[in-house]
Protein backbone atom coordinates (compact mmCIF):
# COMPACT_ATOMS: atom_id res chain seq x y z
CA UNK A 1 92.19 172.66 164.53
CA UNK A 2 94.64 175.27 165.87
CA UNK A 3 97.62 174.15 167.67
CA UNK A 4 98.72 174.84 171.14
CA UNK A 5 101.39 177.71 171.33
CA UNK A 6 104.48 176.74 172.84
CA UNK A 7 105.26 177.64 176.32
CA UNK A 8 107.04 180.88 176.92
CA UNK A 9 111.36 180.23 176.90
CA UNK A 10 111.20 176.79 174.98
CA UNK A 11 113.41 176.71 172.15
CA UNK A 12 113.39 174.03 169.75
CA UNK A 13 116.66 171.11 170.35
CA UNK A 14 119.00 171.45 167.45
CA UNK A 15 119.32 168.39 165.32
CA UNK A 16 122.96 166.59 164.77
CA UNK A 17 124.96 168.45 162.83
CA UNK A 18 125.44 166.20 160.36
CA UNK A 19 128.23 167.97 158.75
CA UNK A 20 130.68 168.77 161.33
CA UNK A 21 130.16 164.89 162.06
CA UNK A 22 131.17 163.94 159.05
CA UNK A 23 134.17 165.99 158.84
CA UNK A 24 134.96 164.74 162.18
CA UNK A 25 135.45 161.32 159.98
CA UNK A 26 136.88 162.43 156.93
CA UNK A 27 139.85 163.61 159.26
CA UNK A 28 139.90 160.53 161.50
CA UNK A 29 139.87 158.86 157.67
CA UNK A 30 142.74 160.96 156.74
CA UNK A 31 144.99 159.97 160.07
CA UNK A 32 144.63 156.56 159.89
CA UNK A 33 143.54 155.74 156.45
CA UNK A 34 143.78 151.58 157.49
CA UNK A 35 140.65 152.49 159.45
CA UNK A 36 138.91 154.02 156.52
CA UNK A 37 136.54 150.92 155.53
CA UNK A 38 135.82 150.53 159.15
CA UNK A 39 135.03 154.32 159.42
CA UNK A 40 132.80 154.68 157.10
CA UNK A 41 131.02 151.43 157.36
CA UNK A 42 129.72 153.47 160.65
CA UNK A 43 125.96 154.53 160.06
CA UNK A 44 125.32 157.65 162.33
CA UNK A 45 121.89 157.35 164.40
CA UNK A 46 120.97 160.89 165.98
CA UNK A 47 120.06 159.33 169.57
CA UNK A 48 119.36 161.70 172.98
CA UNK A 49 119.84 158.80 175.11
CA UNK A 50 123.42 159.10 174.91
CA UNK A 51 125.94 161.45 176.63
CA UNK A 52 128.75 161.15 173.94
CA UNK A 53 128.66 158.43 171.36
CA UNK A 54 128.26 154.62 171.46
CA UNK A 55 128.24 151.60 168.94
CA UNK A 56 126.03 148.51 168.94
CA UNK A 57 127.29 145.10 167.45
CA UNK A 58 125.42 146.11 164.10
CA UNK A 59 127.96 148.83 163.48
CA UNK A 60 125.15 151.49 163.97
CA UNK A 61 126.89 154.66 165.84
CA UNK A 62 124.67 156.34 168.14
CA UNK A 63 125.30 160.16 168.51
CA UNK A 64 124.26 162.49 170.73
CA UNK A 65 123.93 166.35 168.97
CA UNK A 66 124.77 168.03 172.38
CA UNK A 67 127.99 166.30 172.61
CA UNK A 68 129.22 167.56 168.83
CA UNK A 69 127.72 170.74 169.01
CA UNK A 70 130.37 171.25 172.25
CA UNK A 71 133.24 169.07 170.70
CA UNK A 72 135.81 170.29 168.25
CA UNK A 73 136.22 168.55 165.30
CA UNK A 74 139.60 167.48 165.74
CA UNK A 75 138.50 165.46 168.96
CA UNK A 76 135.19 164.33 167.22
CA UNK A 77 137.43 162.62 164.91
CA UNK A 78 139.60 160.45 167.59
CA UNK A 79 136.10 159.76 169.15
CA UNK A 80 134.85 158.22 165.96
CA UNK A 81 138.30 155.91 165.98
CA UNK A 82 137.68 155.06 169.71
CA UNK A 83 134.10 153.90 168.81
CA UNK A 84 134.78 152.12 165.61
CA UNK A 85 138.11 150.41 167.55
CA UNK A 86 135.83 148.74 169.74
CA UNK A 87 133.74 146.60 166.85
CA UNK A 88 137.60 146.04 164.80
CA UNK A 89 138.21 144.24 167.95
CA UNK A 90 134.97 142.24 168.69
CA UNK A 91 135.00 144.09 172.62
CA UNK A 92 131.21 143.28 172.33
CA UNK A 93 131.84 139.18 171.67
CA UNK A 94 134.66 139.03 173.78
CA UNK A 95 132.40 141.07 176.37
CA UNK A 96 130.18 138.45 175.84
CA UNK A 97 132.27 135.16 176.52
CA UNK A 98 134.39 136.72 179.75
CA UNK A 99 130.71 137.44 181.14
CA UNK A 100 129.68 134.18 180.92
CA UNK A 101 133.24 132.65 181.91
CA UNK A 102 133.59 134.64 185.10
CA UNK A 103 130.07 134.83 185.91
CA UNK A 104 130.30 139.04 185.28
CA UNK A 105 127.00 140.89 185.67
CA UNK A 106 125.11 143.93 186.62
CA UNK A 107 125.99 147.34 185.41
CA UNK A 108 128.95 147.67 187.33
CA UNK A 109 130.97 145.10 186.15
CA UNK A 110 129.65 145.70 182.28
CA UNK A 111 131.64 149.23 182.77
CA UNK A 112 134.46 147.17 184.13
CA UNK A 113 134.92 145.60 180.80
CA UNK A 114 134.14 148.90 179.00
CA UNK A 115 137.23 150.77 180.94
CA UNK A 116 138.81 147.39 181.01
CA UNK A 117 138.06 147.70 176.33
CA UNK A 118 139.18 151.88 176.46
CA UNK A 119 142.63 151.17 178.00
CA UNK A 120 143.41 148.47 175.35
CA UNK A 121 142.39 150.69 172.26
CA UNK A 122 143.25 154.40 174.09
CA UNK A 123 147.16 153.56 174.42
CA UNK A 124 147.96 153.71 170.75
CA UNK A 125 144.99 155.33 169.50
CA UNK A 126 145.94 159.28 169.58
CA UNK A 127 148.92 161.46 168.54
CA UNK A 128 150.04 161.43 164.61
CA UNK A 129 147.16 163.65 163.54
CA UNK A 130 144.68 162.59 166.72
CA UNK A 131 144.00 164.81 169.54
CA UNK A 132 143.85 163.00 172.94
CA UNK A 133 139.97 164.30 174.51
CA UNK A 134 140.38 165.80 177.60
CA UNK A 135 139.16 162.88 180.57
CA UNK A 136 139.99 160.25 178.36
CA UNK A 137 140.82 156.94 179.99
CA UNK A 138 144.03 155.11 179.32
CA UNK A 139 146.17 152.34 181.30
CA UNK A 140 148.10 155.14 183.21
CA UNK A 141 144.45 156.40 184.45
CA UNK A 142 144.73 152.86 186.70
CA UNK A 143 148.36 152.64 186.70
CA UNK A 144 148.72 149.91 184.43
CA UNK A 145 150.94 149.01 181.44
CA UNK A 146 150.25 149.87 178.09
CA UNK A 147 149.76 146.83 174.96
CA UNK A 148 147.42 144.78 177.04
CA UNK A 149 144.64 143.03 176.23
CA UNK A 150 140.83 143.64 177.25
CA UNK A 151 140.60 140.37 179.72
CA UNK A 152 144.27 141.58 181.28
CA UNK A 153 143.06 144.93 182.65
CA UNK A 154 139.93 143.85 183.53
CA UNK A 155 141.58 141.60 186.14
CA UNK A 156 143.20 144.63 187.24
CA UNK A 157 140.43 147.16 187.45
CA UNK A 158 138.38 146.88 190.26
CA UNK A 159 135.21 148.69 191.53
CA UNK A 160 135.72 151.40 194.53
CA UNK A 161 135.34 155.19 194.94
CA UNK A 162 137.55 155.71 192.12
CA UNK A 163 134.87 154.36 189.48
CA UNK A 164 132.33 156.24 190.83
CA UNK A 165 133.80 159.75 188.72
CA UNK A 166 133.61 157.34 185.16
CA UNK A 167 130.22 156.12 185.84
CA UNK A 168 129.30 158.55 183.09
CA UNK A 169 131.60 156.48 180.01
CA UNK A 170 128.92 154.37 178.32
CA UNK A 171 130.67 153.13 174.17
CA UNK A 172 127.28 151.01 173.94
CA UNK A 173 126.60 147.27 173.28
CA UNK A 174 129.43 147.36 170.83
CA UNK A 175 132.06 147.77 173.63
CA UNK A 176 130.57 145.19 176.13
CA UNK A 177 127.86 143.27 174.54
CA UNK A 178 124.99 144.01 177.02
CA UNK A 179 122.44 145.95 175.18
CA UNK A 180 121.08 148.81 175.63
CA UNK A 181 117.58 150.98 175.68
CA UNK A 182 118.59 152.76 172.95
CA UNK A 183 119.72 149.93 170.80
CA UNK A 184 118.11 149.04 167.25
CA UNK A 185 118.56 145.67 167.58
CA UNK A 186 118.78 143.03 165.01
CA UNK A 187 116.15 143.96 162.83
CA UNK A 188 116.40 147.75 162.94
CA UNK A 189 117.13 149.67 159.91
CA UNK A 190 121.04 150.26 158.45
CA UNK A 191 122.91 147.25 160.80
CA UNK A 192 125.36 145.23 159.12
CA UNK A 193 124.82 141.41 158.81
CA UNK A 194 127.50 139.17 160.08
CA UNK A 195 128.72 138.77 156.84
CA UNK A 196 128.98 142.24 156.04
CA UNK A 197 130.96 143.12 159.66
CA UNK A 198 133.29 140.19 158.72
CA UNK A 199 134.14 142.05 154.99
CA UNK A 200 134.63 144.81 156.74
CA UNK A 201 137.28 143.41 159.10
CA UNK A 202 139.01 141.85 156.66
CA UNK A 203 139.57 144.82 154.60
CA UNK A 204 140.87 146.35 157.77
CA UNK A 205 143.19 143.74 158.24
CA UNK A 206 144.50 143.38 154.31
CA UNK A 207 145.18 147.61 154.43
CA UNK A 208 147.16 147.27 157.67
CA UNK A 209 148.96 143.84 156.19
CA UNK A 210 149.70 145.98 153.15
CA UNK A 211 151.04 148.77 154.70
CA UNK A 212 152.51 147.00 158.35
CA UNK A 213 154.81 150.31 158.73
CA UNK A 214 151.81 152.70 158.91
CA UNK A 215 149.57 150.80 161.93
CA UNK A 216 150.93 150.83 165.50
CA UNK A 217 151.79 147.14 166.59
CA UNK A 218 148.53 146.41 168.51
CA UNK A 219 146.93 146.98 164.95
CA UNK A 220 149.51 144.96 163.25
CA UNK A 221 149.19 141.65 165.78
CA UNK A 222 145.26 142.67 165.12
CA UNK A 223 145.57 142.26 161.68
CA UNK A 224 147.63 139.04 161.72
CA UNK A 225 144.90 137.33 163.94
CA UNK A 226 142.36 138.88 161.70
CA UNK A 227 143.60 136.55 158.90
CA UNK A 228 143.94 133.26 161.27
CA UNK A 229 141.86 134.01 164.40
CA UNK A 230 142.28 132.08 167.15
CA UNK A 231 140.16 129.67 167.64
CA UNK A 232 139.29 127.25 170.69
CA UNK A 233 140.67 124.13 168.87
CA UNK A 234 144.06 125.55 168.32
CA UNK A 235 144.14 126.15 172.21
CA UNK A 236 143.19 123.25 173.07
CA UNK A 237 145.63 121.53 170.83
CA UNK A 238 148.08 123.34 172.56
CA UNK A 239 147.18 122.42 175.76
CA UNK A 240 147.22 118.62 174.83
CA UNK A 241 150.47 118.97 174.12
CA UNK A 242 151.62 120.59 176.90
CA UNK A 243 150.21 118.27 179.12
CA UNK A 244 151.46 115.42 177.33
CA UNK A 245 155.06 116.99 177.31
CA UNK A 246 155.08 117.52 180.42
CA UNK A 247 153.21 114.46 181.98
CA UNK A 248 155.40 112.05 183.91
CA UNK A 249 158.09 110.32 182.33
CA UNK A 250 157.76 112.70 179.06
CA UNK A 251 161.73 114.31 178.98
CA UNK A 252 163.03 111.99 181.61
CA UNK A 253 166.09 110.43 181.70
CA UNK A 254 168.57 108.96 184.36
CA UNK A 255 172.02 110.33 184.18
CA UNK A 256 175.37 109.10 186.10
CA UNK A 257 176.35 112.64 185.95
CA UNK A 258 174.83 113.22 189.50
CA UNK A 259 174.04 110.60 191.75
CA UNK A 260 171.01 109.45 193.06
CA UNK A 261 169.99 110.55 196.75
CA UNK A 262 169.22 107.22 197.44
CA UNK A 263 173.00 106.00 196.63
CA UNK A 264 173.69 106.29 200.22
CA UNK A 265 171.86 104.03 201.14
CA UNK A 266 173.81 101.05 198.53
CA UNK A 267 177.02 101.41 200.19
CA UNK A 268 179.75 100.56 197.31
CA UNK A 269 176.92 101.51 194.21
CA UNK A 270 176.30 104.44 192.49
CA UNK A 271 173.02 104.67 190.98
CA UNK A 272 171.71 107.18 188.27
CA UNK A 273 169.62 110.11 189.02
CA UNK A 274 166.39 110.73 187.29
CA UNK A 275 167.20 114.02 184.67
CA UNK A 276 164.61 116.11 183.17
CA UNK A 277 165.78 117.04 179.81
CA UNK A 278 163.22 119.18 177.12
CA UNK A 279 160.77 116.82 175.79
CA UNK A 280 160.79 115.78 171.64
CA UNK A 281 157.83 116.18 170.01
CA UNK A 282 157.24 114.40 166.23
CA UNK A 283 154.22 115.32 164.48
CA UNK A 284 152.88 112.89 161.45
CA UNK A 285 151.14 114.94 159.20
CA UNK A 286 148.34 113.11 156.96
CA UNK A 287 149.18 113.62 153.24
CA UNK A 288 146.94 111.33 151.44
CA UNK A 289 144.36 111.97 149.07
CA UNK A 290 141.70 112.33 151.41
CA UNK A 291 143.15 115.78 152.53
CA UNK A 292 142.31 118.66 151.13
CA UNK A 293 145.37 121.45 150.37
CA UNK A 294 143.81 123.99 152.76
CA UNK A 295 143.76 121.16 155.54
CA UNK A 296 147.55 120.64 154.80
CA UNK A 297 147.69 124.68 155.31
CA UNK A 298 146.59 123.75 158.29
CA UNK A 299 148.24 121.43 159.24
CA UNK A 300 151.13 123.58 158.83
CA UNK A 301 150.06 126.53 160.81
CA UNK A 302 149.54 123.50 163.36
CA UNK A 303 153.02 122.51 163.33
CA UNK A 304 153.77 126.48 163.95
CA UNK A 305 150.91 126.85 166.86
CA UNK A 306 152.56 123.55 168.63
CA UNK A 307 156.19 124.65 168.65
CA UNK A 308 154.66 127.65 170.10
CA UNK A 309 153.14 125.28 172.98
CA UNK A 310 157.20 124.01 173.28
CA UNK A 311 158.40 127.63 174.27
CA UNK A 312 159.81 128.31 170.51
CA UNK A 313 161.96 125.39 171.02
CA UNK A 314 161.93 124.49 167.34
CA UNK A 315 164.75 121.94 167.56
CA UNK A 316 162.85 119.66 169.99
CA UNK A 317 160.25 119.28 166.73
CA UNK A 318 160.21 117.26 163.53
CA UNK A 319 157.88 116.63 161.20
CA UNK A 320 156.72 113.33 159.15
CA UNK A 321 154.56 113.60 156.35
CA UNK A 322 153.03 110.48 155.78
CA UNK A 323 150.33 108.42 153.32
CA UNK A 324 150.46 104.94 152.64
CA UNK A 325 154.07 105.51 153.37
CA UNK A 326 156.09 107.38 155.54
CA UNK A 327 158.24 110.29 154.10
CA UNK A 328 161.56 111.48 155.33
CA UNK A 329 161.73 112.77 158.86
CA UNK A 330 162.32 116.66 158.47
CA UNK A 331 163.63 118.80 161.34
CA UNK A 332 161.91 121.77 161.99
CA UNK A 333 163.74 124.89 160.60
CA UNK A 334 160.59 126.95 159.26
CA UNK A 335 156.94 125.42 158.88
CA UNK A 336 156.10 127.17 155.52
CA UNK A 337 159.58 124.83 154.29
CA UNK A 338 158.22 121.02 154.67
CA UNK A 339 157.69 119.72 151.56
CA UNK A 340 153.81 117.70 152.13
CA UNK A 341 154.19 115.02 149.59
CA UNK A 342 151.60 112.60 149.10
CA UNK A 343 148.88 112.13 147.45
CA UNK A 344 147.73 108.06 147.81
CA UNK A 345 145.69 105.80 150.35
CA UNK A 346 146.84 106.11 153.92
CA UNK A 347 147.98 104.31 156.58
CA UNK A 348 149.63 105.90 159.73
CA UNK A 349 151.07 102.85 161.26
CA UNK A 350 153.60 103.74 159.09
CA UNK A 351 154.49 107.26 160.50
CA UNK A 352 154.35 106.25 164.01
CA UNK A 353 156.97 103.37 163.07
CA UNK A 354 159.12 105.99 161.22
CA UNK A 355 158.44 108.43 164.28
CA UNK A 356 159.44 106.11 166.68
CA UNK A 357 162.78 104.80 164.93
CA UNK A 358 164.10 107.99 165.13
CA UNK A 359 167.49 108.74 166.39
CA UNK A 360 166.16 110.81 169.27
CA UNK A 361 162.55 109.11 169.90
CA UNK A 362 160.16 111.41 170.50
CA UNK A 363 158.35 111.66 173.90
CA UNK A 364 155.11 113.19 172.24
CA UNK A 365 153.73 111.95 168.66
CA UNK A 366 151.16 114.38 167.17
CA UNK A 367 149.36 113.22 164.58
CA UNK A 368 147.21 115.76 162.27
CA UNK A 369 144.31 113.63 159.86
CA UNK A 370 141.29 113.35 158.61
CA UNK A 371 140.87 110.14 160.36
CA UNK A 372 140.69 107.45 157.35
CA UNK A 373 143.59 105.18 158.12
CA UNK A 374 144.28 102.16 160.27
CA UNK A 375 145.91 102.58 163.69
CA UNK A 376 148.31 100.99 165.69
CA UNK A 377 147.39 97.77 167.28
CA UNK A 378 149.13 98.71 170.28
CA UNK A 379 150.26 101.98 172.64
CA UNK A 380 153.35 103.52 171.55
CA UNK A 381 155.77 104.01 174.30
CA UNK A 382 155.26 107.64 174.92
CA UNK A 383 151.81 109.68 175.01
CA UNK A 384 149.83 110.18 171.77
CA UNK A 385 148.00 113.39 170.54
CA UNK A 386 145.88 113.52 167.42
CA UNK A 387 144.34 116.62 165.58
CA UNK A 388 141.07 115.05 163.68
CA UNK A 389 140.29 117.71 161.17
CA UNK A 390 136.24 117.61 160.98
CA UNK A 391 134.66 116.11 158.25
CA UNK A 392 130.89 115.07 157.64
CA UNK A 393 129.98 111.57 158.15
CA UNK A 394 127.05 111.03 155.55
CA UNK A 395 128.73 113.12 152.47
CA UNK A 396 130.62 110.10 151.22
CA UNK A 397 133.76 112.01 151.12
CA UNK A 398 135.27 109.52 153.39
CA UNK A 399 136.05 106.73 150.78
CA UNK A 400 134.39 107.26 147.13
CA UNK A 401 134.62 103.74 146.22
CA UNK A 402 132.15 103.24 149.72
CA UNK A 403 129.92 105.43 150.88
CA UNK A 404 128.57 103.76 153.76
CA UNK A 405 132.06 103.25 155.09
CA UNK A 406 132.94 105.42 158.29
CA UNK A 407 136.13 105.06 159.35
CA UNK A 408 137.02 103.82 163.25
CA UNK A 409 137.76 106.79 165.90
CA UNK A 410 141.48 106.95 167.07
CA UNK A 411 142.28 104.61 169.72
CA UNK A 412 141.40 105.34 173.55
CA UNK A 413 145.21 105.93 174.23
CA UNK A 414 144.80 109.12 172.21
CA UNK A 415 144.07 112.26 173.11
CA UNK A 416 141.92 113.55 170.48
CA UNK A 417 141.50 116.99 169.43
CA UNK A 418 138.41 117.96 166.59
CA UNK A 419 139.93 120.30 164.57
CA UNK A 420 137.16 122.76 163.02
């Protein structure tokens, strides 16, 4: 059967040029050579749907062959940075969680977030071998600061007239986590598996920790979080102990130093005024045999994360490790420094006594276990937080000589904390 000739001033669409890409990344390789893994973990789909290039969450890189037949190589290969910066920093996950938290939707406010992503990665990402595309959009475009975070801008960048000349900027799924027409999906050919992205981020991470000189500081705080990520049980540890330093009668005092207001009134008395001093905070750390080294590793970053929630202040913290027994009382001086001895049965009552007969009592005790211990029959006399670090019930882990057994939750005068 002949075929039908093709209409008169048709020409064919050139495919990708495949090879200019891919120089494009051997020089974006060769400028930041941290990013290298991440580069060329990249698989290239030739897509018409897009007007430049975007990523999905599977680490698939759509391409469109108009845009790198009219784009020189040198800004193909900060392009290919731009798009792979976006899955380094999980823009598609975080996308993802401030969409549900602020109730984000509709197109609009998904290219919120992705000008909100471009002005976090664009203010470090060109110079030093990088050319800076022409249009591209960086905090200055919205007259913002530079080294913010996603989530900042976006409560600065608003919708208006001024949007309406970036409606065009589209970095795919990968830069806002609503998915596209164009998209693969899940089960389409050459995505990476969770697993697989995960790898990839940590070799990221372990090149820039090698080399912390080479990366611009946004990489280097990106790389330290890579290696002990945030997670919500760290924040809201912190926030329990916050709010317990800072509930009422946590750092108060009375002082004769300046009298009450209410002196006037007691002609012939002076009475004390109530003084707010910075709150102490003792942490008993679980050191039996129950818990495993990495929990003490923990435990320790733990110790770090709450001075943190003190302002720094690490004079207001010390640190008990405790089994059966208590240990000595260490101030804190440096985390990594506190010797966790231990190793027997446990009992805690122990470690809030020793907490508690401290020279300066502490107004917050934090306690960091597995769980298996006793606890005090009664409140202690200032507010009580305790980090439970999650453990399977039915495992028999709990006590080896008794299976079945299933040790009793922390008391109701706790504030209790799962940590994953």
């Amino acid at each position: 059967m002949p075929t039908a000739s093709r209409a008169a001033g048709t020409t064919t669409p050139r495919p990708l040029d495949r090879d200019k890409l891919f120089t494009a990344r051997l020089q974006a390789a060769r400028a930041r050579p941290y990013l290298a893994s991440a580069l060329f973990a990249l698989h290239p789909v030739e897509s018409r749907q897009v007007l430049t290039m975007a990523v999905d969450r599977y680490w698939r890189c759509y391409v469109s062959p108009v845009f790198v037949d009219r784009t020189p190589v040198e800004e193909l290969a900060g392009v290919w940075v731009h798009e792979v910066s976006h899955l380094l920093r999980d823009h598609h996950g975080r996308g993802d969680r401030v969409a549900r938290e602020r109730g984000l939707t509709g197109a609009g406010e998904r290219l919120r977030m992705n000008l909100a992503a471009d002005c976090e990665i664009n203010d470090d990402v060109y110079g030093d071998g990088l050319v800076k595309p022409k249009g591209v959009v960086e905090p200055g475009t919205f007259r913002l600061p530079e080294g913010q975070l996603m989530e900042e801008y976006l409560d600065d960048i608003r919708l208006g007239p001024r949007m309406q000349a970036l409606a065009w900027l589209d970095c795919g799924s990968g830069a806002d986590g609503l998915d596209r027409e164009w998209d693969l999906g899940p089960d389409g050919a050459h995505g990476l598996s969770e697993q697989e992205r995960d790898a990839v981020r940590f070799r990221v991470a372990q090149g820039i920790k090698g080399r912390p000189g080479s990366a611009p500081e946004g990489w280097q705080r990106w790389a330290e979080e890579a290696f002990h990520p945030p997670q919500p049980w760290r924040e809201l540890l912190g926030a329990a102990v916050r709010s317990a330093a800072s509930g009422s009668g946590a750092g108060e005092d009375y002082t004769y130093g300046r009298p009450a207001r209410r002196s006037a009134g007691v002609p012939g008395v002076v009475l004390p005024s109530l003084r707010r001093r910075p709150p102490r905070v003792s942490v008993v750390i679980d050191t039996s045999g129950s818990v495993s080294d990495a929990e003490l590793g923990s435990a320790l970053l733990e110790v770090a994360a709450i001075c943190s929630a003190l302002g720094g202040r690490r004079d207001l913290v010390t640190v008990v490790p405790c089994d059966a027994d208590a240990r000595i009382t260490h101030s804190l001086c440096r985390a990594e420094g506190i010797p966790l001895v231990g190793g027997g049965g446990t009992d805690l009552r122990t470690g809030f006594r020793a907490a508690l007969r401290a020279q300066s009592p502490p107004d917050v005790i934090v306690v960091l276990t597995d769980g298996q211990t006793p606890w005090p029959a009664t409140r202690p006399p200032c507010r009580t937080v305790v980090g439970l670090f999650s453990r399977p019930y039915s495992d028999g882990s709990w006590d080896e000589n008794d299976p079945d057994y299933v040790p009793d939750r922390p008391p109701d005068w706790a504030r209790v904390v799962e940590i994953g």
